[in-house]
N, C-alpha and C. Protein backbone atom coordinates (compact mmCIF):
# COMPACT_ATOMS: atom_id res chain seq x y z
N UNK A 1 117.35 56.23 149.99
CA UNK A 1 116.60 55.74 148.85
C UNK A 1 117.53 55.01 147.87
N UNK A 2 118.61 55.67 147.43
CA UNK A 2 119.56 54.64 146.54
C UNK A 2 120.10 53.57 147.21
N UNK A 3 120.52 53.19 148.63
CA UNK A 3 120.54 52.09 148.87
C UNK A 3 119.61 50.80 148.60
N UNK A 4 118.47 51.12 149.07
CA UNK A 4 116.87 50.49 148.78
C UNK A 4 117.15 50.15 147.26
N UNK A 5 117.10 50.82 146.54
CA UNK A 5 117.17 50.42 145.29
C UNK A 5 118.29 49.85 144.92
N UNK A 6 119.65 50.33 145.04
CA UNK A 6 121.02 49.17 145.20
C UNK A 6 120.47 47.56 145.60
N UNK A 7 119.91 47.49 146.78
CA UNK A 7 119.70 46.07 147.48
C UNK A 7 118.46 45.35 146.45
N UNK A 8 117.45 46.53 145.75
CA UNK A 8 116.45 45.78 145.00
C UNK A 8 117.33 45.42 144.05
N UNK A 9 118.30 45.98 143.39
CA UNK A 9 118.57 45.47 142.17
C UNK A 9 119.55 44.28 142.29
N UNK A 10 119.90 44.09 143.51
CA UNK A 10 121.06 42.74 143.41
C UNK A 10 120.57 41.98 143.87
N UNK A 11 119.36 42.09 144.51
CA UNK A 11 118.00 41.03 145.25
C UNK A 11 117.80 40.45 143.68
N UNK A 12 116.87 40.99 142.79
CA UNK A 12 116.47 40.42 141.79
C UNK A 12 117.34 39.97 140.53
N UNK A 13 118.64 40.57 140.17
CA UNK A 13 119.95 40.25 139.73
C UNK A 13 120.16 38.70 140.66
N UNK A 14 120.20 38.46 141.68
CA UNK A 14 120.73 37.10 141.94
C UNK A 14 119.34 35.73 141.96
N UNK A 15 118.23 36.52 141.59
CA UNK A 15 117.12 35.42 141.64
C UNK A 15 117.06 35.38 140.33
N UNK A 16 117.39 36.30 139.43
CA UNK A 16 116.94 36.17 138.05
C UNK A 16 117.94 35.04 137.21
N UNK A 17 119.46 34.63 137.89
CA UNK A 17 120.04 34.02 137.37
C UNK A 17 119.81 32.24 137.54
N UNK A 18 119.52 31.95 136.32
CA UNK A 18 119.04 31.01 136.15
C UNK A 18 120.08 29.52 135.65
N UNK A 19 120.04 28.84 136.38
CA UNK A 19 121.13 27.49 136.33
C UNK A 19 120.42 26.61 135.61
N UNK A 20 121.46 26.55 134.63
CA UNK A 20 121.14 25.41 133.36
C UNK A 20 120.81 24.36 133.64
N UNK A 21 119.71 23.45 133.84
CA UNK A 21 120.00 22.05 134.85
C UNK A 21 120.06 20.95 134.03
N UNK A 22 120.54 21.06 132.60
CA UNK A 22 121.10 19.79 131.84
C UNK A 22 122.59 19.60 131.94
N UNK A 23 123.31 20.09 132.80
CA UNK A 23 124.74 19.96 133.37
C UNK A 23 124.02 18.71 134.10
N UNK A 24 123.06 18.71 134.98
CA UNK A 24 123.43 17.38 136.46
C UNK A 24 123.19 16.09 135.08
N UNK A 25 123.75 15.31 135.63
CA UNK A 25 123.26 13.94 134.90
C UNK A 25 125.08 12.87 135.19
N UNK A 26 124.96 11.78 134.37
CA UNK A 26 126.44 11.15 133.84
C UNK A 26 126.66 11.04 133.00
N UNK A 27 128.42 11.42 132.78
CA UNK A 27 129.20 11.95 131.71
C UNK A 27 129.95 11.07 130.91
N UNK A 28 130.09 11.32 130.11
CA UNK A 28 131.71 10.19 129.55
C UNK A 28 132.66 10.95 128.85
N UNK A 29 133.75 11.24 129.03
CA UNK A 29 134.66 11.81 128.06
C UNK A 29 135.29 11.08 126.30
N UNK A 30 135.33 11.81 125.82
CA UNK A 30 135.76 11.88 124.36
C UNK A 30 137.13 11.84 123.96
N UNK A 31 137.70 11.39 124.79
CA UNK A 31 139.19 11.70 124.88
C UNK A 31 140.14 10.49 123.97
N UNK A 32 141.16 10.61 123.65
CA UNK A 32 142.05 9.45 122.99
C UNK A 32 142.93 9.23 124.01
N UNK A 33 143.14 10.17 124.95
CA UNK A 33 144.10 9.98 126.14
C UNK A 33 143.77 8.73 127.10
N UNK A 34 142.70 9.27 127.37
CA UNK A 34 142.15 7.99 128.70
C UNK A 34 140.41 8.16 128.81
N UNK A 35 140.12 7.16 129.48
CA UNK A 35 138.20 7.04 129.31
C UNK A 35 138.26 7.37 131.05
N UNK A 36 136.91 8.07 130.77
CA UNK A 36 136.64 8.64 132.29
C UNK A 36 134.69 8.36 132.08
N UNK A 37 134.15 8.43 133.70
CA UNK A 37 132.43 8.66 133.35
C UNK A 37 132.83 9.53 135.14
N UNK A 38 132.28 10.77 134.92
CA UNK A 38 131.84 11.54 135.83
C UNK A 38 130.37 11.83 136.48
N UNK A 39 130.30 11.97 137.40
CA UNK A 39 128.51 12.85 137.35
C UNK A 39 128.73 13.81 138.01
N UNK A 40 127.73 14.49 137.58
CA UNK A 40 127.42 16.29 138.44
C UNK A 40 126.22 16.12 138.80
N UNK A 41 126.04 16.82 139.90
CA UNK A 41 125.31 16.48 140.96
C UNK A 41 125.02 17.68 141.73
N UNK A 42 123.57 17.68 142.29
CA UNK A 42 123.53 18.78 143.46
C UNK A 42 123.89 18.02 144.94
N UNK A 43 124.66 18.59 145.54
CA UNK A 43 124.55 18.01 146.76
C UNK A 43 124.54 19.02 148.09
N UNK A 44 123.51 19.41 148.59
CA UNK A 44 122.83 20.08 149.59
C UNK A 44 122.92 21.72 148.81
N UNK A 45 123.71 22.49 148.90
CA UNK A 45 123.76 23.92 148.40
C UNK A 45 124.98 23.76 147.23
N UNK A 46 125.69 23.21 146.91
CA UNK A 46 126.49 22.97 146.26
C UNK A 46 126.59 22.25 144.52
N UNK A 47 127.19 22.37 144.05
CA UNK A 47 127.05 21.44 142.60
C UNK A 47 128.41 20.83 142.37
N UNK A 48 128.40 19.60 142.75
CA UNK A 48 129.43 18.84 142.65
C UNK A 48 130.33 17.82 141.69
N UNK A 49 131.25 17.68 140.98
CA UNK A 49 131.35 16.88 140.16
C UNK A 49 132.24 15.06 140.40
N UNK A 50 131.91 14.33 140.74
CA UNK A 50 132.01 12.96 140.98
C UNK A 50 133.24 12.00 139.60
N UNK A 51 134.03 11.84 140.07
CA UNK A 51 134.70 10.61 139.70
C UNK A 51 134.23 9.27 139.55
N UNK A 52 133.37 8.56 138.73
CA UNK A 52 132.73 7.35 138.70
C UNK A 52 133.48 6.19 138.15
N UNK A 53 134.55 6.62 137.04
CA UNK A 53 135.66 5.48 136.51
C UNK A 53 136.58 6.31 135.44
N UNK A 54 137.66 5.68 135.82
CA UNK A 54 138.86 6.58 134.80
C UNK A 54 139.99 5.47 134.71
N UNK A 55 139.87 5.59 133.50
CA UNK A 55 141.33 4.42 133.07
C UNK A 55 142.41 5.66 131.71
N UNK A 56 143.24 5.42 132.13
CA UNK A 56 144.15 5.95 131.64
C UNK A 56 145.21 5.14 130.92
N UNK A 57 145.15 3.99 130.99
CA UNK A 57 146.28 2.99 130.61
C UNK A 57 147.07 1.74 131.68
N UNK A 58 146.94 3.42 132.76
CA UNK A 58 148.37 3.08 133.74
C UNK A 58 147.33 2.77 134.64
N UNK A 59 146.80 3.94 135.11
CA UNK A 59 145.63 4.36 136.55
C UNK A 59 144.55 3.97 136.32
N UNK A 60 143.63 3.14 136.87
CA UNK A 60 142.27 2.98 137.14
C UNK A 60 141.95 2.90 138.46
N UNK A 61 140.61 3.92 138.24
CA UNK A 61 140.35 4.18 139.76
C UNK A 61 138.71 4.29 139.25
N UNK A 62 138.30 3.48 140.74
CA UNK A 62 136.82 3.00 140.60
C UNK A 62 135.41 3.85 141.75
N UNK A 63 134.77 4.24 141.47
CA UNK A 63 133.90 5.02 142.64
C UNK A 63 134.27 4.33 143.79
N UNK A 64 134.40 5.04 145.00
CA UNK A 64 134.51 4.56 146.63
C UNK A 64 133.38 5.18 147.46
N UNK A 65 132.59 6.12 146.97
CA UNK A 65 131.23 6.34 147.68
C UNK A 65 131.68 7.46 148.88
N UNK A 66 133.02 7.48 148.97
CA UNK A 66 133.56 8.03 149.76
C UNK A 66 133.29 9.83 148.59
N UNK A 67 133.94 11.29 149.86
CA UNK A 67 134.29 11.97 149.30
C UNK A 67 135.13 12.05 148.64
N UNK A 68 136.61 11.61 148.48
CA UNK A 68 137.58 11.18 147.47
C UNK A 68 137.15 11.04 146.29
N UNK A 69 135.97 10.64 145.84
CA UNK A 69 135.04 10.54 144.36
C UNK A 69 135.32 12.25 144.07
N UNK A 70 134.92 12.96 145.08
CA UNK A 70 134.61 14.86 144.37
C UNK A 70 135.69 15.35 143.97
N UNK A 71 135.78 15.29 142.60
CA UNK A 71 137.02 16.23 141.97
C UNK A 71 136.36 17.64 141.53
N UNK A 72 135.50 17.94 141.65
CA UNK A 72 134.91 19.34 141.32
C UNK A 72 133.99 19.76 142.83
N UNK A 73 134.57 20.47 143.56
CA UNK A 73 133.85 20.37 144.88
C UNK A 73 132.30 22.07 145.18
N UNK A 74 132.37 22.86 143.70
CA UNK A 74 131.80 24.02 144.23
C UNK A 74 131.54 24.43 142.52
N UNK A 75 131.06 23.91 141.45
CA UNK A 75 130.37 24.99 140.62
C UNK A 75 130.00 25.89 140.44
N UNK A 76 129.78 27.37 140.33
CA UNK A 76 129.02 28.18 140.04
C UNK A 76 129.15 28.67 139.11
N UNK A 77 127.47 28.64 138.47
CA UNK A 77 127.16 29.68 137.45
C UNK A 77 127.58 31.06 136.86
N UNK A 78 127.98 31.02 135.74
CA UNK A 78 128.35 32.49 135.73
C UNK A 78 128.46 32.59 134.14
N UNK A 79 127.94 33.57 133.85
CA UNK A 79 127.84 34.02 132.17
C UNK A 79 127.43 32.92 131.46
N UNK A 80 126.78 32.01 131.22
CA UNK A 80 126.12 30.90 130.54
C UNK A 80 127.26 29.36 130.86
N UNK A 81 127.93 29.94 131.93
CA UNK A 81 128.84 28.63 132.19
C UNK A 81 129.15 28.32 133.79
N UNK A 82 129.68 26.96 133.82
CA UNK A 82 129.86 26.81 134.90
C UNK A 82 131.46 26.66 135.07
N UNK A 83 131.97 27.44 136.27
CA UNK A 83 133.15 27.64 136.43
C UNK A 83 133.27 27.25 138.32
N UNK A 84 134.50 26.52 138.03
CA UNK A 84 134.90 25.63 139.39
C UNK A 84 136.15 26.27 139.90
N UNK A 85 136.08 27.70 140.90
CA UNK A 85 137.05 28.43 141.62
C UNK A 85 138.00 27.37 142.51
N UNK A 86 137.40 26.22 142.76
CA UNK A 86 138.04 25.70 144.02
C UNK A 86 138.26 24.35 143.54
N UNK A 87 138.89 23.49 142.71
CA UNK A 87 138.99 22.05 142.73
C UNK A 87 139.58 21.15 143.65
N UNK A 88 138.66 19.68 143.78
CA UNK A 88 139.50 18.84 145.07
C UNK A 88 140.64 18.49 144.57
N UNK A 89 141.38 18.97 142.75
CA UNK A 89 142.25 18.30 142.39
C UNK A 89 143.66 19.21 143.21
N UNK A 90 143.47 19.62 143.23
CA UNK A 90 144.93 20.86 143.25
C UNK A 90 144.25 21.55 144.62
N UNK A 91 145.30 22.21 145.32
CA UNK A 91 145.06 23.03 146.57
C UNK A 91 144.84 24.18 146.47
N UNK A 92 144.92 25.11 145.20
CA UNK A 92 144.50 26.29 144.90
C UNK A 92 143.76 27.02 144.26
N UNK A 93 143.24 28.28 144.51
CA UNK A 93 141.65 28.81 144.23
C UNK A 93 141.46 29.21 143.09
N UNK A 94 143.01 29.12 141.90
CA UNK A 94 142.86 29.43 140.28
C UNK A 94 141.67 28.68 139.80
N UNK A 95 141.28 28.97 138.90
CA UNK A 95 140.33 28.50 138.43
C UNK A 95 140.54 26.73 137.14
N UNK A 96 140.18 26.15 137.72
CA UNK A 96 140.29 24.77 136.86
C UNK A 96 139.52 24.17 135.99
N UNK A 97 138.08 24.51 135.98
CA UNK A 97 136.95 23.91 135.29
C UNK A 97 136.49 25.11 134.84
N UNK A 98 136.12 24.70 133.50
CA UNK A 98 134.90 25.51 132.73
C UNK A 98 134.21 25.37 132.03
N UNK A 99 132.84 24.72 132.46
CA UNK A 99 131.68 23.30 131.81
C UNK A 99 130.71 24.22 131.09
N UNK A 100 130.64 24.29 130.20
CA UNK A 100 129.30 24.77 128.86
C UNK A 100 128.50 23.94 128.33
N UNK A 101 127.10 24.10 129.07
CA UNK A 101 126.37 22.88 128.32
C UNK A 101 126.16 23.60 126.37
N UNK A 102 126.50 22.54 126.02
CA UNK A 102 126.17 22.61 123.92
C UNK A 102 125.24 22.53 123.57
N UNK A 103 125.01 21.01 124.29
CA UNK A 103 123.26 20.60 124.00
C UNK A 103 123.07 19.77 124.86
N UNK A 104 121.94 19.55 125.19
CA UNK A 104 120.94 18.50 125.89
C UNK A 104 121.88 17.48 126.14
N UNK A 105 123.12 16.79 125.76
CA UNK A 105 123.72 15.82 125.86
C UNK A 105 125.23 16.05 125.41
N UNK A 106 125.73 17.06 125.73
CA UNK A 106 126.78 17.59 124.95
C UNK A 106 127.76 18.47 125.88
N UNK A 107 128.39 18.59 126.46
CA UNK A 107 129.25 19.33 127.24
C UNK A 107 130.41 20.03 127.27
N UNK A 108 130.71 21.14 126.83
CA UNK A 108 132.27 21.31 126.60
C UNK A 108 132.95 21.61 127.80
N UNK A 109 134.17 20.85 128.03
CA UNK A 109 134.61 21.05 129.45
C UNK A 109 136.10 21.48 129.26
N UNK A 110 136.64 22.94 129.77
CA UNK A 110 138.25 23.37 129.72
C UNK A 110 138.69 22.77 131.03
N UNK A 111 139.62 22.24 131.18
CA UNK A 111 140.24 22.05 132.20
C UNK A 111 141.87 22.95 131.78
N UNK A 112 142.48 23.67 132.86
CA UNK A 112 143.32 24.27 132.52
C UNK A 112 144.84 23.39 133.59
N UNK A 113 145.85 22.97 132.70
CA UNK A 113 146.73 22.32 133.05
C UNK A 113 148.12 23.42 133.03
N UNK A 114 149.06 24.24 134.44
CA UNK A 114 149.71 25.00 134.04
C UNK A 114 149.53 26.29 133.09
N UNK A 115 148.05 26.53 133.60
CA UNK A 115 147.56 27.79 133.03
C UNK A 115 147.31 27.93 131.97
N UNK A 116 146.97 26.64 131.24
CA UNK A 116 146.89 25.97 129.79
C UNK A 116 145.70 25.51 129.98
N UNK A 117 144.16 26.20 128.63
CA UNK A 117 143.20 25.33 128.48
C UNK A 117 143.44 23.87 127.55
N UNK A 118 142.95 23.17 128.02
CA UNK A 118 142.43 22.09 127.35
C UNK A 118 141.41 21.75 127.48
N UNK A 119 140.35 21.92 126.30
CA UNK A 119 139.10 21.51 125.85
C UNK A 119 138.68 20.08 125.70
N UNK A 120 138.04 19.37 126.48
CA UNK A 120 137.47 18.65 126.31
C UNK A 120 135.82 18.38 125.66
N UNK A 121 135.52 17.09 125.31
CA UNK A 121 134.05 17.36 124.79
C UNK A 121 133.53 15.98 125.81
N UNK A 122 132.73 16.39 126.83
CA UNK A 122 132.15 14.76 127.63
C UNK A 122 130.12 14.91 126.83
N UNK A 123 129.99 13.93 126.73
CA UNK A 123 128.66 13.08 126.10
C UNK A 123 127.86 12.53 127.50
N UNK A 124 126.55 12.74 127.44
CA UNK A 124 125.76 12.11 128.46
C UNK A 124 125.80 10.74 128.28
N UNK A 125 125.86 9.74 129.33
CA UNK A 125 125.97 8.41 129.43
C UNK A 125 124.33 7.96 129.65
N UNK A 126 123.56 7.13 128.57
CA UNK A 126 122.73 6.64 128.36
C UNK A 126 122.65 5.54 128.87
């Protein structure tokens, strides 16, 4: 009997969690460093985040349609945020992204550099 009820409660614990869906759309960053436009995206079971244009000064790099675009390859939900265990940037499973929708058009995004957050703020692209 406590199993049964173990399995009901993590049955309805994983349906009850509910994914923010004003994350998918395109992004633009706020940055003084360099201009970027991203999109997030569902793509088959997954929530993906896309490279669409980034100029930095030095580097510009333009969508290729290819996978090489996915710098965020696996989103998941968790505590009112989305956190990216696995990035296509780096080869390891630390954690790199941590996207909070603000508002309807508003995004706060940590990216952690050397185990260092840095907060970004990206804006929906109209």
């Amino acid at each position: 009997m406590k199993q049964f009820l173990l399995i009901i409660t993590i049955i309805l614990t994983a349906c009850s969690t509910k994914i923010d869906q004003r994350v998918f759309g395109i992004w633009k960053t706020n940055s003084n460093y360099y201009k970027a436009t991203y999109k997030i995206e569902k793509n088959k079971k997954k929530i993906i985040g896309k490279l669409l244009y980034y100029n930095d000064g030095t580097t510009v790099l333009h969508e290729t349609g290819t996978d090489k675009d996915i710098f965020i390859k696996d989103l998941k939900y968790r505590n009112q945020s989305y956190v990216d265990a696995v990035s296509g940037a780096t080869k390891t499973t630390i954690q790199n992204y941590k996207i909070k929708v603000k508002h309807n058009d508003t995004l706060e995004v940590t990216k952690y550099i050397r185990n260092k957050p840095l907060i970004e703020t990206w804006t929906r692209k109209q």
